[in-house]
Protein backbone atom coordinates (compact mmCIF):
# COMPACT_ATOMS: atom_id res chain seq x y z
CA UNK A 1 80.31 32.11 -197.49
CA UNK A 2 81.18 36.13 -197.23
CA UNK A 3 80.67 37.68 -194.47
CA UNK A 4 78.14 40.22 -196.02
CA UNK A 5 76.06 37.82 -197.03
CA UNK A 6 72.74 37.57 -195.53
CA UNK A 7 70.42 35.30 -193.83
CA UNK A 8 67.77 33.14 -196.50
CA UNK A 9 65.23 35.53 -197.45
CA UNK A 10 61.54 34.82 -196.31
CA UNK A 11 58.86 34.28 -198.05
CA UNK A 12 55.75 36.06 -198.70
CA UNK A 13 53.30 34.14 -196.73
CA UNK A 14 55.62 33.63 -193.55
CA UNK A 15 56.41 37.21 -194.18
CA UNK A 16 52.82 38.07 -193.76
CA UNK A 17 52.60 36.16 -191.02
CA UNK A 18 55.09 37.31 -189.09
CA UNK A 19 53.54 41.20 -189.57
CA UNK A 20 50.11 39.54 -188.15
CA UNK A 21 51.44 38.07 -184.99
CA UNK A 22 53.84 41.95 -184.88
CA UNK A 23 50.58 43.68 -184.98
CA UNK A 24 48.41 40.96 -182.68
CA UNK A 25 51.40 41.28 -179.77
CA UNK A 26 51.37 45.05 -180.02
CA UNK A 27 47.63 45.03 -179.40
CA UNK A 28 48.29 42.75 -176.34
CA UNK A 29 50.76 44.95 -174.85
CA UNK A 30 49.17 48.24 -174.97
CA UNK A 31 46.31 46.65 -173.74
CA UNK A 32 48.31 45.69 -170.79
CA UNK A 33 50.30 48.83 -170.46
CA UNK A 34 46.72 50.75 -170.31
CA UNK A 35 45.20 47.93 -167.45
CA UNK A 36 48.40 48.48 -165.53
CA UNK A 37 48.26 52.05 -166.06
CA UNK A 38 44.80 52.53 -164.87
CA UNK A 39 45.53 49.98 -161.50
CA UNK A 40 48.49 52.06 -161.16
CA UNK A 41 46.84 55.77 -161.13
CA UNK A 42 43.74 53.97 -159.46
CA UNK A 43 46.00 52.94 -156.69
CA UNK A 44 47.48 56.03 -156.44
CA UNK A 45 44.29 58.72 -156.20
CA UNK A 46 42.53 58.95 -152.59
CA UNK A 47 39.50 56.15 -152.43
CA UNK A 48 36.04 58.24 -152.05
CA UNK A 49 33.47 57.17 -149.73
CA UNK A 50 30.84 56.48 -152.45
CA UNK A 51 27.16 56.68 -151.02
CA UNK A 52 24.75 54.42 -152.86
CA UNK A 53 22.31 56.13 -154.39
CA UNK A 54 18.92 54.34 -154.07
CA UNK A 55 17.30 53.59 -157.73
CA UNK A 56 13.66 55.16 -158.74
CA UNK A 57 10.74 52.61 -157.98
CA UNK A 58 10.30 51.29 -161.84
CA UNK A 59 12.33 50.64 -164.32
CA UNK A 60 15.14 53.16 -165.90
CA UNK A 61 15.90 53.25 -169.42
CA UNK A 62 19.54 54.51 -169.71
CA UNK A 63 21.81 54.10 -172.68
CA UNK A 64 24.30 51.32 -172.81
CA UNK A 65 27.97 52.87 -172.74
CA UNK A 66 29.48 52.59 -176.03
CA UNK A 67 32.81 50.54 -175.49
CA UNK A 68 36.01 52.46 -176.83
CA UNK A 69 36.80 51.94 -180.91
CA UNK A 70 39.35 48.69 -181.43
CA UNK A 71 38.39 47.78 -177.33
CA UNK A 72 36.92 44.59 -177.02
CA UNK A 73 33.26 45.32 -174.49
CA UNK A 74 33.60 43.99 -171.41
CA UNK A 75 31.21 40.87 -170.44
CA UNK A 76 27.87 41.25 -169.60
CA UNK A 77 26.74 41.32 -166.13
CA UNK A 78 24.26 38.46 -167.42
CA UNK A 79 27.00 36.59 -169.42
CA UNK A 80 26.18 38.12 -172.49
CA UNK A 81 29.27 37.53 -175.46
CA UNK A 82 31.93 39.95 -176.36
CA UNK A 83 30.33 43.14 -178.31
CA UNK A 84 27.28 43.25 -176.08
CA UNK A 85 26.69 46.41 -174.27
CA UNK A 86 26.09 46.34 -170.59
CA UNK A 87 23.05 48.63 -169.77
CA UNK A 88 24.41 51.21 -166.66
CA UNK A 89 23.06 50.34 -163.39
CA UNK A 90 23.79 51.91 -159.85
CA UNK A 91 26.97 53.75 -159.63
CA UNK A 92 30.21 51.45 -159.30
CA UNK A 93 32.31 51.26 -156.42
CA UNK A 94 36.31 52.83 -157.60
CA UNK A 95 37.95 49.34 -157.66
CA UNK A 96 40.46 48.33 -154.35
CA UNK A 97 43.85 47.96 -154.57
CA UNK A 98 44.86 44.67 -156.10
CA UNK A 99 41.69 43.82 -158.22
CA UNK A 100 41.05 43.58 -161.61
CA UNK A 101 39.47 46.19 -163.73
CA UNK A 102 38.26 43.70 -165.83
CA UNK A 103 36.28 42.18 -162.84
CA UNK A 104 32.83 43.39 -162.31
CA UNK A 105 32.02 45.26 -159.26
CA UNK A 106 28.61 43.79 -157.68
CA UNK A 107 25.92 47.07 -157.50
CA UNK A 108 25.18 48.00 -154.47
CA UNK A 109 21.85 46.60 -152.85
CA UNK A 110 18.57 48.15 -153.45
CA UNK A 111 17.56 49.33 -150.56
CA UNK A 112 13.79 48.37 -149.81
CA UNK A 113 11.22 49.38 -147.68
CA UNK A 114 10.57 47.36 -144.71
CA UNK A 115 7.06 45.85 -144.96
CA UNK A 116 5.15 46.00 -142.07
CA UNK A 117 4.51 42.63 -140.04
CA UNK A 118 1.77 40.81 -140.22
CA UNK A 119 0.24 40.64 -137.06
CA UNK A 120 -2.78 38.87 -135.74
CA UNK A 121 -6.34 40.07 -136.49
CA UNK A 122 -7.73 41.37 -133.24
CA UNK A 123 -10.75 39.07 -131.96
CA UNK A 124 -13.66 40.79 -132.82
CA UNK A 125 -16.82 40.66 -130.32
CA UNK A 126 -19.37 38.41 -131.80
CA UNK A 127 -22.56 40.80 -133.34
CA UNK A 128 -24.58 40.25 -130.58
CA UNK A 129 -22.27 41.16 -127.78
CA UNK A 130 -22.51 44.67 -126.54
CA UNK A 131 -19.54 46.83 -127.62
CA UNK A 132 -16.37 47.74 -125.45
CA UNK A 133 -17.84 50.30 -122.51
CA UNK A 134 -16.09 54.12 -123.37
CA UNK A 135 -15.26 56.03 -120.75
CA UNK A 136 -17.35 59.03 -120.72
CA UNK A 137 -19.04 61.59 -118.57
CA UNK A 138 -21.73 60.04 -116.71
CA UNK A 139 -25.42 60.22 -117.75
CA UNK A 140 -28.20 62.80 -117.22
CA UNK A 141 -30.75 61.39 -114.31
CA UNK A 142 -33.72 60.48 -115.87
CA UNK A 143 -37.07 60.87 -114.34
CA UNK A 144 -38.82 57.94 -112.74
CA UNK A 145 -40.76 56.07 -115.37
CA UNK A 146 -44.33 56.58 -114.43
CA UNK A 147 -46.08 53.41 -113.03
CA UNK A 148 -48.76 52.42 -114.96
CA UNK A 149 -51.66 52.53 -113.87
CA UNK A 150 -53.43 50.05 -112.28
CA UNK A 151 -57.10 48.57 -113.40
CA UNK A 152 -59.96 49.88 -112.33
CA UNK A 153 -61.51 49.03 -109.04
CA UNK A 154 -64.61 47.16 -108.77
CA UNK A 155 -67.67 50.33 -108.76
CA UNK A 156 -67.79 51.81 -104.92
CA UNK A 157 -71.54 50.80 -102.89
CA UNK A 158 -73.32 53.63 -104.11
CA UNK A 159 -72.79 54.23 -107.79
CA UNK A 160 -75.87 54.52 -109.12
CA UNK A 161 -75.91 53.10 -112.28
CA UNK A 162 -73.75 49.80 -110.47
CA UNK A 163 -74.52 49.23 -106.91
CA UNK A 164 -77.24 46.42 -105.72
CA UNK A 165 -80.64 48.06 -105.05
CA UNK A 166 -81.89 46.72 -101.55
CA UNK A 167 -84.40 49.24 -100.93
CA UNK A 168 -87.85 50.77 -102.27
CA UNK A 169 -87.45 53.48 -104.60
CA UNK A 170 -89.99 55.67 -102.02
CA UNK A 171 -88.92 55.03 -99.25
CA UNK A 172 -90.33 55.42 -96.10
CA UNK A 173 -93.28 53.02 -94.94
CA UNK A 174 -93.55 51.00 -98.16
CA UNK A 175 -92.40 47.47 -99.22
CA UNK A 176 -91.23 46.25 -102.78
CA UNK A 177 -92.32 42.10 -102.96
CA UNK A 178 -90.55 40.40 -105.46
CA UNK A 179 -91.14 37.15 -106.77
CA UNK A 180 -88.22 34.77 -108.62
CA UNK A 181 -87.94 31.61 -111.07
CA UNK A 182 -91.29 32.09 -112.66
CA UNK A 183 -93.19 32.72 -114.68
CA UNK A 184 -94.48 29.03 -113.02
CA UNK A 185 -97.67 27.33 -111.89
CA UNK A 186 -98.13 29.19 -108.71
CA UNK A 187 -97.82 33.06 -110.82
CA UNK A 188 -101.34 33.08 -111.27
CA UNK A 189 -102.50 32.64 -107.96
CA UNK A 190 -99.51 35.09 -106.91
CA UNK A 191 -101.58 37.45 -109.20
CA UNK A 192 -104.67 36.53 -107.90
CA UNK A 193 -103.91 37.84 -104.20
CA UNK A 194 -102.21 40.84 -105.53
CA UNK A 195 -104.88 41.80 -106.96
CA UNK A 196 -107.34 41.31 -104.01
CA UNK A 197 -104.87 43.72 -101.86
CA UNK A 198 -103.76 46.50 -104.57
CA UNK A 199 -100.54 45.37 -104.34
CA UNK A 200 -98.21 45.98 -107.03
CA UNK A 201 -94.93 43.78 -107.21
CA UNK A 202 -91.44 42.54 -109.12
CA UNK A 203 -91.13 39.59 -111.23
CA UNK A 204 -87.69 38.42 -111.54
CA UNK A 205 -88.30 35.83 -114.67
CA UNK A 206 -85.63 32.97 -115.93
CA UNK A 207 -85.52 33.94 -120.17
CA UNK A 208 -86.19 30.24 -120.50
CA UNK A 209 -89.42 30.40 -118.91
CA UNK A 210 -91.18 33.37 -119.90
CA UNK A 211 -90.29 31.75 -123.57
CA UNK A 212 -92.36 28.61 -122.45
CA UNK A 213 -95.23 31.05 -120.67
CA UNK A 214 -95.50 34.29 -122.60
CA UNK A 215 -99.21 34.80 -121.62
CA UNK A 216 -98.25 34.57 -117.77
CA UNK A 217 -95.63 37.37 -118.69
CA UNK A 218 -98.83 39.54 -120.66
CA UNK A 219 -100.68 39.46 -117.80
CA UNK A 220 -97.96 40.44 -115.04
CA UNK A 221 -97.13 43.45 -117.50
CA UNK A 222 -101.09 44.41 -118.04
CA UNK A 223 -101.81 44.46 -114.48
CA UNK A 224 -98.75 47.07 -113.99
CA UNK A 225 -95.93 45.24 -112.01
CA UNK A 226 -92.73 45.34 -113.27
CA UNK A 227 -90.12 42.58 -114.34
CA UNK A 228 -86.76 41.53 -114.15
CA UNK A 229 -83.87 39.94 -115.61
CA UNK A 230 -82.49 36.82 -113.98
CA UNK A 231 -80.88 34.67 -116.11
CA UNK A 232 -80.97 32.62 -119.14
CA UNK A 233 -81.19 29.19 -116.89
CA UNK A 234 -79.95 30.06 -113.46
CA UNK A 235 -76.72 28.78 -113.42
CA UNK A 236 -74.84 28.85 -110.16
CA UNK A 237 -72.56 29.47 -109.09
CA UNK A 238 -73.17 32.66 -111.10
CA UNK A 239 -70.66 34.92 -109.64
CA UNK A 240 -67.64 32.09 -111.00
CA UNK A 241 -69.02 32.59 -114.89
CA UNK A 242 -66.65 33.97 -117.35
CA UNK A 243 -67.43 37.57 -118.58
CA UNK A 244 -68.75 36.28 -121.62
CA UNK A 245 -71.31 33.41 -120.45
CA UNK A 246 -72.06 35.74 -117.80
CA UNK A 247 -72.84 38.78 -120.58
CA UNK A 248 -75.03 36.04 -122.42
CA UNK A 249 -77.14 35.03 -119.54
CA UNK A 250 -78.09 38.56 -118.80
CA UNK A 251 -78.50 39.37 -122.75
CA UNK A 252 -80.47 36.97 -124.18
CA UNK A 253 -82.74 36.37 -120.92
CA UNK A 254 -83.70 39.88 -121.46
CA UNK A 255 -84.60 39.20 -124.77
CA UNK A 256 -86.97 36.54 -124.07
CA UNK A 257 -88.48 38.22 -121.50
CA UNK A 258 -89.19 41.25 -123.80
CA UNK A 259 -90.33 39.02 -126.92
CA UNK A 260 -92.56 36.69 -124.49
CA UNK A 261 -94.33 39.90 -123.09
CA UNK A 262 -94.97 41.49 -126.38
CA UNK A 263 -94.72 45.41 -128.02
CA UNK A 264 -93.84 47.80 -124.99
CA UNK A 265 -92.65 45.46 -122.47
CA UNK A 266 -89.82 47.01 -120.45
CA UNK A 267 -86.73 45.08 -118.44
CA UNK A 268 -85.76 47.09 -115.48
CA UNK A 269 -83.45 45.16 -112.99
CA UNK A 270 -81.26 42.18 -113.17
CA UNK A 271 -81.18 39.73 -109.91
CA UNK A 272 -78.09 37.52 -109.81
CA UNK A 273 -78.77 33.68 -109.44
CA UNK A 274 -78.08 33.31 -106.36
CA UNK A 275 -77.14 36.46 -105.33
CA UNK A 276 -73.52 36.23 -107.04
CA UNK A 277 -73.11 39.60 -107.98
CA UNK A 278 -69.57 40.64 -108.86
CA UNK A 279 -68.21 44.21 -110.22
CA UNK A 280 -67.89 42.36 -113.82
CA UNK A 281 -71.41 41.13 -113.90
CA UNK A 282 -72.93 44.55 -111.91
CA UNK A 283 -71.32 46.47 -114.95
CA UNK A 284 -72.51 44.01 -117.78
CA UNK A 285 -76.12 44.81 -115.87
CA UNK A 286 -75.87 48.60 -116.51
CA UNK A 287 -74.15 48.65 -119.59
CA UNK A 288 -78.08 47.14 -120.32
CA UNK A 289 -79.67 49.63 -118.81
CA UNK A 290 -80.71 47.18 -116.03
CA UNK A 291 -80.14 47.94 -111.85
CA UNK A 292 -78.51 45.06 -109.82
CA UNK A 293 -81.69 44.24 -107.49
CA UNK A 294 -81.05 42.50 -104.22
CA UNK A 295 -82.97 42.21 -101.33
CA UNK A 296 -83.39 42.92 -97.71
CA UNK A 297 -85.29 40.41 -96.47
CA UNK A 298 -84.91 36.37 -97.48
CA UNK A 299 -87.91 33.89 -95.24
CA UNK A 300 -85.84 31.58 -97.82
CA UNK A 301 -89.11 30.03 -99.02
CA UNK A 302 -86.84 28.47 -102.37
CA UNK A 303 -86.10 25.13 -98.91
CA UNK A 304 -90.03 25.19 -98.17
CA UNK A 305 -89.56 25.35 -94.18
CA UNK A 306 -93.23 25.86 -94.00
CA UNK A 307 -96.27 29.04 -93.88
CA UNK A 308 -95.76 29.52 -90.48
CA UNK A 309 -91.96 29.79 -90.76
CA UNK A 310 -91.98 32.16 -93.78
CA UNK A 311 -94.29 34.90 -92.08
CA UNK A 312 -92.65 34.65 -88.91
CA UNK A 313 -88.93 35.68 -90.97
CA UNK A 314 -90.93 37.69 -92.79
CA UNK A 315 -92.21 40.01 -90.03
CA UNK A 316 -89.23 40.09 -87.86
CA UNK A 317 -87.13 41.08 -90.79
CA UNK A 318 -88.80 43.65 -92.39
CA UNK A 319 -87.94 47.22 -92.05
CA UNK A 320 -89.39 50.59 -93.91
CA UNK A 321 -87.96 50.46 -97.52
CA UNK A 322 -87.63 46.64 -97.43
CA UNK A 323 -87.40 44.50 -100.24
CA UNK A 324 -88.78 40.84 -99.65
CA UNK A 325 -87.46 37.68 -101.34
CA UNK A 326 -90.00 35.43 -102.22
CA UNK A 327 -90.61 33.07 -104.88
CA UNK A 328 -93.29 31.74 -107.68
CA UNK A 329 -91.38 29.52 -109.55
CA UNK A 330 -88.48 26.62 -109.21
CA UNK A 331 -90.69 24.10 -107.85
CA UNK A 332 -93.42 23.54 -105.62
CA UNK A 333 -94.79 26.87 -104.02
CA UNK A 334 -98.16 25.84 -102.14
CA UNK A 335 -95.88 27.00 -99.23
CA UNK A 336 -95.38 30.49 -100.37
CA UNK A 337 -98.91 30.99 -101.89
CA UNK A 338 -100.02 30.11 -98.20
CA UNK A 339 -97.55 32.36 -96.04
CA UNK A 340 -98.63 35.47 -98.62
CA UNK A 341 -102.39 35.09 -98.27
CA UNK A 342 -101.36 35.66 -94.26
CA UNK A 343 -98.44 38.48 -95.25
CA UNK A 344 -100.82 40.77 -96.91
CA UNK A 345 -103.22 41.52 -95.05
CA UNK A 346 -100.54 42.13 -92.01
CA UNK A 347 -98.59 44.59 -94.36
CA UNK A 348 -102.15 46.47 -94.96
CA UNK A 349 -102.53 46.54 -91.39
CA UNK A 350 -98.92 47.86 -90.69
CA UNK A 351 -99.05 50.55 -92.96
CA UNK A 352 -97.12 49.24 -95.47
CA UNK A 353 -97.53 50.77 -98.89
CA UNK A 354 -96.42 48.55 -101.85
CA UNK A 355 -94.29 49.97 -104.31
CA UNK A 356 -91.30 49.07 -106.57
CA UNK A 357 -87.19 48.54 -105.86
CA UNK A 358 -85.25 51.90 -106.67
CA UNK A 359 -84.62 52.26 -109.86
């Protein structure tokens, strides 16, 4: 063969070919040169101290970077395929010496906000439980609280309206007789010797009998004595009644008293059974417009000790402005209709005038 002869000619397709895998190795290599060349000069310029710049609270919309024409995009930072643009994020660190450019640089950490720790609630005091004492400046002194006061005391000895008549309401030489527990068999002949002497006297009448003998109570108020309130029934002791039973007995014995001596027939005294007066009972009394009535002198005729014996107390008791205790009804009083028949003529003799209690 000549020496000028050349070498089998190609053809077309390998030709082609060929040009492709030319082009394709060219592409490589600048590729290359431009990743060494950008190592090289990154190497080469002084390494900033980059400051990470903390991101907004919320999300940023920024525009993707457009990758350079004929430059395949780098991968996604979520593994995304070639061609997809990778959003921009916090600033990149300038890659170290020896690294890839192609290797992604992890964004710096987002700095947060430390959260405050939870602690444990504070014990509360229970709603009934007085608050936590303050310090402050110490109270104002207060005044004494006023005691209260206390309940009345029982009415002093010589109230009027109150206190326990044991004297005549003339005073001087007179006597007031009274006569208790009728109206009974023996009032009439009480009546009778009253009569005979002028002598005017007291009837202290249970309610219960001057209901049973309202024409004994007529003819005590039309021969001008005077009556009194004692008691419903007598109950005793009367001083230990309640307020109430005691307010009834002296109430409603009034009012049979009244109604048994008809139109006009005045109450003027109440004598306690017994002679239990108390402040409670003495004030129920007034409130009725009726005087406590006691008594001065007591022959206690009520036991029947005899005549004899109940002139004999009678006498050595009596003083000027004396009130005698006797009685006409409760029982049996032959005793006392005897010892008075002897009494009044002595009391005429003495100079005794017969009147009523003080009123």
């Amino acid at each position: 063969m000549p020496s000028h002869a050349t070498s089998p000619r190609t053809s077309p397709p390998a030709r082609r070919r060929r040009r492709a895998l030319t082009a394709s190795c060219a592409v490589v290599a600048a590729a290359l040169g431009l990743a060494a060349c950008g190592t090289a000069n990154g190497a080469l310029q002084p390494q900033p101290s980059v400051t990470a710049v903390s991101r907004p609270a919320g999300p940023t919309s920024t525009a993707p970077s457009a990758a350079p024409t004929g430059t395949p995009a780098s991968p996604g930072p979520s593994g995304s395929g070639p061609g997809t643009p990778t959003p921009s994020t916090a600033p990149i660190a300038p890659t170290a010496p020896g690294t890839s450019a192609a290797s992604p640089t992890p964004a710096a950490p987002k700095p947060t906000t430390p959260k405050p720790q939870a602690t444990a609630p504070t014990a509360e005091p229970p709603a009934h439980s007085p608050a936590p004492a303050t310090p402050t400046a110490p109270p104002a002194t207060r005044p004494p609280t006023a005691t209260p006061t206390p309940a009345p005391p029982p009415p002093p000895a010589n109230d009027t309206a109150t206190s326990v008549v044991r004297s005549t309401a003339s005073g001087g030489r007179t006597v007031a007789l009274t006569f208790d527990d009728g109206p009974g068999p023996a009032t009439g002949q009480v009546l009778d010797l009253l009569a005979q002497y002028g002598a005017r006297a007291t009837f202290c009448q249970i309610g219960q009998q001057a209901a049973a003998n309202p024409a004994l109570v007529k003819r005590i108020v039309a021969a001008g004595h005077r009556l009194c309130d004692h008691s419903v029934d007598h109950p005793q002791p009367f001083a230990a009644l309640s307020h109430d039973r005691a307010g009834y007995e002296i109430a409603h014995a009034e009012e049979q008293i009244v109604r048994a001596g008809g139109p006009g027939t005045r109450v003027s005294w109440f004598r306690a059974p017994g002679g239990g007066f108390t402040a409670d009972n003495q004030r129920i009394a007034a409130g009725l417009g009726l005087r406590p009535l006691g008594w001065s002198v007591d022959p206690r005729d009520w036991s029947r000790p005899g005549a004899a014996s109940i002139v004999a107390s009678v006498q050595s008791q009596l003083r000027p402005g004396g009130v005698v205790l006797l009685h006409d009804g409760g029982g049996d009083r032959s005793q006392t209709v005897a010892a008075l028949k002897q009494l009044l003529p002595w009391l005429v003799a003495q100079g005794y005038r017969f009147d009523f209690p003080a009123g």
